[in-house]
Protein backbone atom coordinates (compact mmCIF):
# COMPACT_ATOMS: atom_id res chain seq x y z
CA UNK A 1 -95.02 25.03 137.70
CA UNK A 2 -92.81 24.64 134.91
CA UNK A 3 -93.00 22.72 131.92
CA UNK A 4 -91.29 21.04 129.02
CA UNK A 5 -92.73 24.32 127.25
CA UNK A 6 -91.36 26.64 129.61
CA UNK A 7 -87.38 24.98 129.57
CA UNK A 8 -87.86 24.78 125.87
CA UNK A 9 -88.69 28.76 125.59
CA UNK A 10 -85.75 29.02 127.85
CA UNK A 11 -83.70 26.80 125.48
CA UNK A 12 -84.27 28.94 122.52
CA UNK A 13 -83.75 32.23 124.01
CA UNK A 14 -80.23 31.07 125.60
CA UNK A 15 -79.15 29.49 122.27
CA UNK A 16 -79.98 32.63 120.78
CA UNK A 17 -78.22 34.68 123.40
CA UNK A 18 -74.46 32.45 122.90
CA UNK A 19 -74.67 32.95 119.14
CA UNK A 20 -75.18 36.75 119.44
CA UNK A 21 -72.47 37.38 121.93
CA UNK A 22 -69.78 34.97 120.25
CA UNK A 23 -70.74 36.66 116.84
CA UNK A 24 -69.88 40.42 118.57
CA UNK A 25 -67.04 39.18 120.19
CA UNK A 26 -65.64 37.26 117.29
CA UNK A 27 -66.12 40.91 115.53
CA UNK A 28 -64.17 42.75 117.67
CA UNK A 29 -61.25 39.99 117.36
CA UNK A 30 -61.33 39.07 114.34
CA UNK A 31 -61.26 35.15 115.41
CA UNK A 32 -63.33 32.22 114.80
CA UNK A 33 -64.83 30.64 117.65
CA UNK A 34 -65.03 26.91 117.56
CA UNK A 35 -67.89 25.16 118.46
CA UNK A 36 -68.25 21.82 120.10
CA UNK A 37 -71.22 20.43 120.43
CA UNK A 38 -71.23 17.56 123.35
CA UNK A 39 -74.24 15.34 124.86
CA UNK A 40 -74.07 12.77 127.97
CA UNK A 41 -73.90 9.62 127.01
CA UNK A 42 -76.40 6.61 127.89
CA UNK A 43 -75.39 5.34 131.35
CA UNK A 44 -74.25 8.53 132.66
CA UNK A 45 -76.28 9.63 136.16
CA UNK A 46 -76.47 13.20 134.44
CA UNK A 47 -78.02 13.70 131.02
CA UNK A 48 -78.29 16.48 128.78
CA UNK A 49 -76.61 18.47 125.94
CA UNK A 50 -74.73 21.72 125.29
CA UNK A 51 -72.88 23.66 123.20
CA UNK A 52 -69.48 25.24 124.32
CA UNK A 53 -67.97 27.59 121.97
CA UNK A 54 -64.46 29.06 122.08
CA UNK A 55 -61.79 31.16 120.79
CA UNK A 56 -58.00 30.66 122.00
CA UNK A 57 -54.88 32.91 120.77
CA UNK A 58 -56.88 36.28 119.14
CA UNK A 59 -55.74 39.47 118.64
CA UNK A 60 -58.28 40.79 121.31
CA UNK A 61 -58.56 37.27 123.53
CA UNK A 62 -56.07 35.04 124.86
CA UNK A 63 -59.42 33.21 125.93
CA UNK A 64 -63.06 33.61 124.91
CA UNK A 65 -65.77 30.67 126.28
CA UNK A 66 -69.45 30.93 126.19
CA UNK A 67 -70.94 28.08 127.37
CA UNK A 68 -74.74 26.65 126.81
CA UNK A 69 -75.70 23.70 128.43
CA UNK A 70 -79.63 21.82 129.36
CA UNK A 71 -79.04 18.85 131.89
CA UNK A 72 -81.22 16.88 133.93
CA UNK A 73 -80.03 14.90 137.12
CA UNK A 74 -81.69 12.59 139.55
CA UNK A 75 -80.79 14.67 142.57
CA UNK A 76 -79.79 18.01 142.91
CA UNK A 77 -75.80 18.07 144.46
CA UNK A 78 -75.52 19.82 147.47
CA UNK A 79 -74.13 23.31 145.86
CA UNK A 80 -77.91 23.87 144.96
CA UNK A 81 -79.20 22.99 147.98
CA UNK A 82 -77.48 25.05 150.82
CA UNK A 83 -80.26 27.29 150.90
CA UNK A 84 -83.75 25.05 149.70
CA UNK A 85 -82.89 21.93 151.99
CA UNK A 86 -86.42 20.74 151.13
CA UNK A 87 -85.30 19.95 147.82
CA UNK A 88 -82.15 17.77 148.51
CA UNK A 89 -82.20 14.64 146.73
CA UNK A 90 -85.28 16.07 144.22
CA UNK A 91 -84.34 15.69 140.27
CA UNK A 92 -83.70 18.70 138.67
CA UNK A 93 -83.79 20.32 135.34
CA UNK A 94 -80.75 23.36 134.06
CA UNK A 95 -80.42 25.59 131.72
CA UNK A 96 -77.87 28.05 131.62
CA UNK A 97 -75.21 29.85 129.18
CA UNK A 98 -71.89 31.16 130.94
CA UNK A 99 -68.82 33.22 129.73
CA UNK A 100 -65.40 34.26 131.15
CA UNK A 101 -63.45 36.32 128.52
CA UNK A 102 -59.89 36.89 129.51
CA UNK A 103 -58.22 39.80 126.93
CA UNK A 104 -54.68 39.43 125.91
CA UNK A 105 -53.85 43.35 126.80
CA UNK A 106 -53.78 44.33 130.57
CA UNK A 107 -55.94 47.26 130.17
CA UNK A 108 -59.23 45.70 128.77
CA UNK A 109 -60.82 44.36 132.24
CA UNK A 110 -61.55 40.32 132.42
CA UNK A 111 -65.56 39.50 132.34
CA UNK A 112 -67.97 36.90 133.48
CA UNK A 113 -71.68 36.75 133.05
CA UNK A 114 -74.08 33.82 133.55
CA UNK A 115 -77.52 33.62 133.16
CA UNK A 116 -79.49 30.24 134.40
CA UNK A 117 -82.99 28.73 135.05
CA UNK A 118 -83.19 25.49 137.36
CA UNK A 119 -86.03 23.25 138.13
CA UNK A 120 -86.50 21.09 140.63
CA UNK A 121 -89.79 18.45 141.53
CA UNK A 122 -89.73 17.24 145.11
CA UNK A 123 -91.59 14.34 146.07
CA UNK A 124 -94.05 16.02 148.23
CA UNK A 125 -95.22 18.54 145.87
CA UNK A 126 -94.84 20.71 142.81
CA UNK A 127 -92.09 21.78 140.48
CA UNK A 128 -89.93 24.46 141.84
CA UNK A 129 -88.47 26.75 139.65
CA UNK A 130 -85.64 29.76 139.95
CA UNK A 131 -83.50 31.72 137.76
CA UNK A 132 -80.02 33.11 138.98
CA UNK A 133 -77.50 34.71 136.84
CA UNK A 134 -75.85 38.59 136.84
CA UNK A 135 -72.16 39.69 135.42
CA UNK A 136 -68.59 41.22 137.08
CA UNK A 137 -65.68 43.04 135.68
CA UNK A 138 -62.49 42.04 137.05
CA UNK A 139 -59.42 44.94 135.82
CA UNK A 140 -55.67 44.46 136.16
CA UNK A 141 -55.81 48.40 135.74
CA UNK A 142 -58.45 50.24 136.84
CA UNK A 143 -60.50 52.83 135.34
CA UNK A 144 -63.33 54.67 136.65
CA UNK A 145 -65.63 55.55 134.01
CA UNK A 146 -65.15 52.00 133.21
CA UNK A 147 -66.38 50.80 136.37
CA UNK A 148 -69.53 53.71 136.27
CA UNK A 149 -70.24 52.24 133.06
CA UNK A 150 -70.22 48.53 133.79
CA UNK A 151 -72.86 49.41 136.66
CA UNK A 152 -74.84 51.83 135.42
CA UNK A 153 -76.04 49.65 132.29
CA UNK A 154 -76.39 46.82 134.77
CA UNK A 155 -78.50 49.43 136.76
CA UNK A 156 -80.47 50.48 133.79
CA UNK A 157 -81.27 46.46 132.94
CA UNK A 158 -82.69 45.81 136.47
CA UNK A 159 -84.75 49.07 136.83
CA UNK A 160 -87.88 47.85 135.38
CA UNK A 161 -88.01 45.20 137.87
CA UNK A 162 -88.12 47.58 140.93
CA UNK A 163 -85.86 50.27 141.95
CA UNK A 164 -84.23 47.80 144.55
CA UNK A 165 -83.00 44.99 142.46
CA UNK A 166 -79.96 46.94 141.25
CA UNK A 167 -78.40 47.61 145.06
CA UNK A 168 -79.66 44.74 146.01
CA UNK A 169 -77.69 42.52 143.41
CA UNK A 170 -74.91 44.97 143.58
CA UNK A 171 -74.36 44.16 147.60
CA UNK A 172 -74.99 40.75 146.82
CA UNK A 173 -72.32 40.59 144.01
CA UNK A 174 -69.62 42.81 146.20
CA UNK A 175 -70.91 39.81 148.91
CA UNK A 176 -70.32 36.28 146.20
CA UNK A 177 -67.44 37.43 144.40
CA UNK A 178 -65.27 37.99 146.94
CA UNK A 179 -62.15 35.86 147.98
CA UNK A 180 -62.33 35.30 151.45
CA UNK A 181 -58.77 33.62 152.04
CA UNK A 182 -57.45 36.77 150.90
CA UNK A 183 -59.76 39.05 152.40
CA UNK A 184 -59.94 40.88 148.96
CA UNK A 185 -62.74 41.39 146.28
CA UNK A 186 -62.18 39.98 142.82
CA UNK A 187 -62.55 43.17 140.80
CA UNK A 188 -64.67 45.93 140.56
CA UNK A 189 -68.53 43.88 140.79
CA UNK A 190 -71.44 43.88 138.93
CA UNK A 191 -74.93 42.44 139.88
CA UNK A 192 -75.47 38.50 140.92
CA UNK A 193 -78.60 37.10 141.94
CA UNK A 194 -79.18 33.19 142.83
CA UNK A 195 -81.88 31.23 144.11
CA UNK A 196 -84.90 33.92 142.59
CA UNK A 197 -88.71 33.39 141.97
CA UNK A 198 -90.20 36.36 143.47
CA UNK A 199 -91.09 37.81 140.28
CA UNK A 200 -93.25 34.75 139.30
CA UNK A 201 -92.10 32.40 136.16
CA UNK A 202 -92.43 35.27 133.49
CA UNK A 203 -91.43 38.23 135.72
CA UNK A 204 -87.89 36.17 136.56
CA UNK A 205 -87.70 35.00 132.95
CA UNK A 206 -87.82 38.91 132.20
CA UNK A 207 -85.46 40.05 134.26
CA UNK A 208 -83.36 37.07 133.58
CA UNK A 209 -83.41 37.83 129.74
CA UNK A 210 -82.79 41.69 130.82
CA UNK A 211 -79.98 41.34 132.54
CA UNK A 212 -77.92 38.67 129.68
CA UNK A 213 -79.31 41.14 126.94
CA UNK A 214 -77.39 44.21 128.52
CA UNK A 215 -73.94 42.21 128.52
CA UNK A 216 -72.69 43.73 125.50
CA UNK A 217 -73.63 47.15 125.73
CA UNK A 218 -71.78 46.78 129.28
CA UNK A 219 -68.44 45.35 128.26
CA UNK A 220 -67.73 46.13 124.62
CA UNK A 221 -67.62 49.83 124.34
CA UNK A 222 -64.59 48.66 127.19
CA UNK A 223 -63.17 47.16 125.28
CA UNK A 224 -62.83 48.96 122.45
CA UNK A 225 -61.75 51.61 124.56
CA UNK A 226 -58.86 50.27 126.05
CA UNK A 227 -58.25 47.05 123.60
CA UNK A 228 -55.05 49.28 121.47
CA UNK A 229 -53.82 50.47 124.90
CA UNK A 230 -49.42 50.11 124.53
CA UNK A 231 -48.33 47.95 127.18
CA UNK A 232 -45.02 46.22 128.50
CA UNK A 233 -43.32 43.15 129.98
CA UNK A 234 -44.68 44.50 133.67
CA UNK A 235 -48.60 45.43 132.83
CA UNK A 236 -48.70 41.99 131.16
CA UNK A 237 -46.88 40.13 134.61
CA UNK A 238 -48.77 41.78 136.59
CA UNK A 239 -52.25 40.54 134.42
CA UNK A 240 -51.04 36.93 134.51
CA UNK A 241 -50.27 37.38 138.89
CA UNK A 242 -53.52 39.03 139.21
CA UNK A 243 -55.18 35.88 136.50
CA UNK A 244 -54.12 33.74 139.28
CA UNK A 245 -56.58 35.25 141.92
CA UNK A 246 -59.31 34.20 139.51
CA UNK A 247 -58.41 30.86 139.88
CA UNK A 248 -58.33 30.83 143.05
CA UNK A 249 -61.92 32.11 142.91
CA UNK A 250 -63.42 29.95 140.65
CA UNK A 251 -61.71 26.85 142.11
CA UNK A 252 -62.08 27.35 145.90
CA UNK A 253 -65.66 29.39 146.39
CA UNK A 254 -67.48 29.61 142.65
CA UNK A 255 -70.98 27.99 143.26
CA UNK A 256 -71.17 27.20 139.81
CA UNK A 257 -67.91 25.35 139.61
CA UNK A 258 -68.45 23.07 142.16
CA UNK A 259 -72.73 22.57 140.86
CA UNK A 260 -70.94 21.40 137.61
CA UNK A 261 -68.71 19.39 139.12
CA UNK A 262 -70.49 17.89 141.82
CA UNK A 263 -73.53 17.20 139.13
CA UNK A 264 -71.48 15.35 137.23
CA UNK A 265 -70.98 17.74 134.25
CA UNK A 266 -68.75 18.31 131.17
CA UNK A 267 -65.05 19.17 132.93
CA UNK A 268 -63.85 20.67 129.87
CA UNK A 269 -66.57 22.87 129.56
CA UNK A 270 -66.76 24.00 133.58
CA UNK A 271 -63.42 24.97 133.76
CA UNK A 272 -63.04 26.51 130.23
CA UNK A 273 -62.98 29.89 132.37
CA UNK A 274 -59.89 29.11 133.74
CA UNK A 275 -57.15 31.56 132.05
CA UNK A 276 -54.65 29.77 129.33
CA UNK A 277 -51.21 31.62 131.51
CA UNK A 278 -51.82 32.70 135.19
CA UNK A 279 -48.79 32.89 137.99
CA UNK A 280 -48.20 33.26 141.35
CA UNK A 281 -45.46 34.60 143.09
CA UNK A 282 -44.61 34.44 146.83
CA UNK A 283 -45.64 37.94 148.41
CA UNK A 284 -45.42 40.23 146.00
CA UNK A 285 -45.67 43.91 146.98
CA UNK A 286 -46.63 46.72 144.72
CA UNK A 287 -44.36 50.20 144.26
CA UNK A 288 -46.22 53.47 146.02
CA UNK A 289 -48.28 55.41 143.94
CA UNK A 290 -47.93 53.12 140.90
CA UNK A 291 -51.09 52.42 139.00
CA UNK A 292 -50.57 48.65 140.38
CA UNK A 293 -51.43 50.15 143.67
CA UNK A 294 -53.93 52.02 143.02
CA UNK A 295 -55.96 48.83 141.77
CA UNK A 296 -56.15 47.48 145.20
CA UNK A 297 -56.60 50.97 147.08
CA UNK A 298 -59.15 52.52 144.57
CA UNK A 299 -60.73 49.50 142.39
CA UNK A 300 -60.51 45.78 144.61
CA UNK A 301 -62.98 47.16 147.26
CA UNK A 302 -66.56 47.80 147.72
CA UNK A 303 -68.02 51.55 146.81
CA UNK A 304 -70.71 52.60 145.20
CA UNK A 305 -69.75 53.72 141.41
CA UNK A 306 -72.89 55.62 140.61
């Protein structure tokens, strides 16, 4: 069962976990990231608190957020519940911290990770708890030791919790970030995991903690590979018509957009992981051979990069 000792462990460690990564980031960039505290007010059906912190217009990022937040809700909105239908309508406790960092050069990939405990207490018995959470890279131009990077530290995180966590979360990422009115992936995958309490509280706490503490050892030595990388007025359209795919994801099939929304949660802070440019242009088709190709031929599909 959990308790107000167990979300407040949670708490800490998450809280913890958004000031290391914004720190590193903020590093790399050389920006400040501003912080903005925010709690629900009295009245409101949802209450809670959070912190979201962000950097706009860096050297490195056109757009950093990382995102804490601790709500509580009378009933959990229907986004949690398509797979648990004995817990519709039961109050519910989150925790989570999420981040979407969109570069300002083409070459260093786009990035999400998320990391989340929820808690719910039906009438008819017990708390139920479950942590979800994993991280994707999403490349305009695609790299392959990039992509056998990204996978093999998210590999190495998920190992000590069984050899079959990694493909496991790997198929099931491939499975959730994918864009179905297009029949295309978002990028290149990660892991993602939802809906998990196999492990026990501790064991899913673990591998929960694991998996957020391997984020920057996955994407930064990316970034500093590729973040100096000379580019031009077509590598940077090309970024902002590819940008607009992620909205389109995050909009029309992200779980954890429409949870936030449908809970009644912070707008501003939901859909901070929307890019500051994106386009779209009416059928646009990509030169043979060109590395613009090759993105959707070799790096927009699902293979095993290990």
């Amino acid at each position: 069962m959990t308790t107000t000792t167990d979300s407040s462990h949670v708490r800490s460690y998450l809280l913890e976990l958004q000031q290391r990564v914004t720190a590193s980031i903020a590093a790399i960039d050389g920006g400040v990231f501003a912080a903005d505290p925010w709690q629900k007010t009295p009245g409101e059906t949802l209450q809670g608190n959070g912190i979201t912190m962000i950097l706009e217009g860096g050297e490195v990022f056109e757009r950093a957020g990382c995102g804490f937040s601790h709500v509580r809700g009378p009933r959990l909105p229907p986004s949690a519940t398509q797979h648990r239908p004995e817990l519709a309508g039961a109050p519910f406790e989150a925790l989570g911290v999420s981040l979407v960092f969109h570069p300002r050069n083409p070459y260093v990939p786009t990035v999400h990770m998320n990391v989340r405990m929820l808690a719910a207490t039906p009438a008819s018995g017990p708390t139920v708890y479950w942590f979800g959470g994993g991280m994707d890279l999403t490349p305009y131009y695609g790299f392959e030791e990039d992509a056998r990077h990204f996978h093999q530290t998210c590999r190495d995180a998920l190992a000590p919790f069984g050899q079959d966590k990694y493909p496991r979360f790997k198929t099931w990422c491939d499975e959730y970030f994918y864009l179905k009115h297009r029949d295309e992936q978002r990028g290149v995958g990660g892991v993602f995991f939802d809906d998990f309490q196999e492990l026990g509280f501790e064991g899913g706490l673990a591998m929960m903690q694991s998996v957020a503490n391997a984020f920057l050892p996955a994407y930064l030595p990316i970034v500093e590979r590729r973040k100096d990388t000379v580019y031009g007025e077509r590598e940077r359209d090309f970024q902002l018509y590819r940008r607009g795919r992620y909205v389109e994801f995050n909009l029309v099939w992200d779980r954890g957009t429409h949870f936030g929304l449908q809970s009644g949660g912070r707008t501003e802070s939901i859909l901070m992981s929307m890019p500051p440019l994106a386009a779209w242009s009416y059928q646009r088709p990509v030169e043979a051979g060109s590395a613009e190709e090759r993105l959707y031929t070799g790096f927009l599909v699902r293979r095993d990069w290990l």
